[in-house]
C-alpha atoms as a PDB file:
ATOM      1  CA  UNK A   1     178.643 110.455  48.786  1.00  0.00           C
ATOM      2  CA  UNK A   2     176.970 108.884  51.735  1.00  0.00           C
ATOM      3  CA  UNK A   3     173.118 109.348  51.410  1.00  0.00           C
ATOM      4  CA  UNK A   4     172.529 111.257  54.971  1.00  0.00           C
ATOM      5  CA  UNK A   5     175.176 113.723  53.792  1.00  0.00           C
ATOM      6  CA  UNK A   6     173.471 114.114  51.097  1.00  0.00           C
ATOM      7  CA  UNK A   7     170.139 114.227  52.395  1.00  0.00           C
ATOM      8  CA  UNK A   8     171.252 116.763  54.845  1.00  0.00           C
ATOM      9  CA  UNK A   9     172.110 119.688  52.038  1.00  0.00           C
ATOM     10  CA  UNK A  10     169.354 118.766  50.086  1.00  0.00           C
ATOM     11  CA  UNK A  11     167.105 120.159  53.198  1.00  0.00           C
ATOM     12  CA  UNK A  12     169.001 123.446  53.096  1.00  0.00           C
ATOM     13  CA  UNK A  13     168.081 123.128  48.824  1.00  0.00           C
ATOM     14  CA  UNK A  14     164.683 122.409  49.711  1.00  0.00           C
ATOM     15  CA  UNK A  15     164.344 125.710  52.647  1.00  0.00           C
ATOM     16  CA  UNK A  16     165.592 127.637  49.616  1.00  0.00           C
ATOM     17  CA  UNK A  17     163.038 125.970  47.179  1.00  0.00           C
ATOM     18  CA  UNK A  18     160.109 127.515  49.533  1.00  0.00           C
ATOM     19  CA  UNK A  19     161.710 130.591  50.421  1.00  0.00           C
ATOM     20  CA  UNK A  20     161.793 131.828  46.770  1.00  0.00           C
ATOM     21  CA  UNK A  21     158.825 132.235  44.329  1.00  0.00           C
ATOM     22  CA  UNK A  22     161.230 132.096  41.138  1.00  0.00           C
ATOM     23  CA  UNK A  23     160.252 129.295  39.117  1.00  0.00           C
ATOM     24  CA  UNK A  24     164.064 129.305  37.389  1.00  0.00           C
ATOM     25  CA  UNK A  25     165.505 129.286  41.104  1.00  0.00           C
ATOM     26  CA  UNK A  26     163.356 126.508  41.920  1.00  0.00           C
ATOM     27  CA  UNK A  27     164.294 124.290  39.218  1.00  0.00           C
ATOM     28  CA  UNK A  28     167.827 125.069  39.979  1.00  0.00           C
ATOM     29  CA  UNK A  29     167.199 123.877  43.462  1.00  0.00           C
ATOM     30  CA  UNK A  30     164.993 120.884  42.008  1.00  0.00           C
ATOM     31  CA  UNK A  31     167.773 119.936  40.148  1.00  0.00           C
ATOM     32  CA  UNK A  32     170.716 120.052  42.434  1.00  0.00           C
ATOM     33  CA  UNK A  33     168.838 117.798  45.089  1.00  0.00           C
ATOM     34  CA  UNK A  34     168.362 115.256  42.110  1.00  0.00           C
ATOM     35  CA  UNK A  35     171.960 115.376  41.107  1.00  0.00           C
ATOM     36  CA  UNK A  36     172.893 115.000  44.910  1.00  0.00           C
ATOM     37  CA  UNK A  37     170.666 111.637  45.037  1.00  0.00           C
ATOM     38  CA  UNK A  38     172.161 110.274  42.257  1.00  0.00           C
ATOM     39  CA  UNK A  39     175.870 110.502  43.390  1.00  0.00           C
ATOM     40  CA  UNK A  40     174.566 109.208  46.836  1.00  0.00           C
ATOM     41  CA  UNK A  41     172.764 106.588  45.160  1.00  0.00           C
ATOM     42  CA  UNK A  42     169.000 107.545  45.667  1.00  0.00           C
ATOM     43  CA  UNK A  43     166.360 108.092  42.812  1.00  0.00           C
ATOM     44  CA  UNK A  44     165.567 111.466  41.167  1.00  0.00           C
ATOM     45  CA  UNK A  45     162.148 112.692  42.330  1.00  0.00           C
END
């Protein structure tokens, strides 16, 4: 996956990150950006 598609959902991941004040949903979010950087070749944060 190139890394400025990537980069490009993970905004939309990271608008629903602060949009929600569920600490599950967050996580979920958390940790579909980091899977997204790893198949487009960017470190976990």
């Amino acid at each position: 996956m190139d890394p400025k598609d990537a980069n490009k959902v993970i905004e939309f991941l990271k608008a629903a990150y602060g949009a929600t004040s569920s600490k599950d949903a967050q996580k979920e979010f958390n940790r579909l950006a980091n899977e997204l950087r790893m198949v487009s070749g960017q470190p976990a944060q």
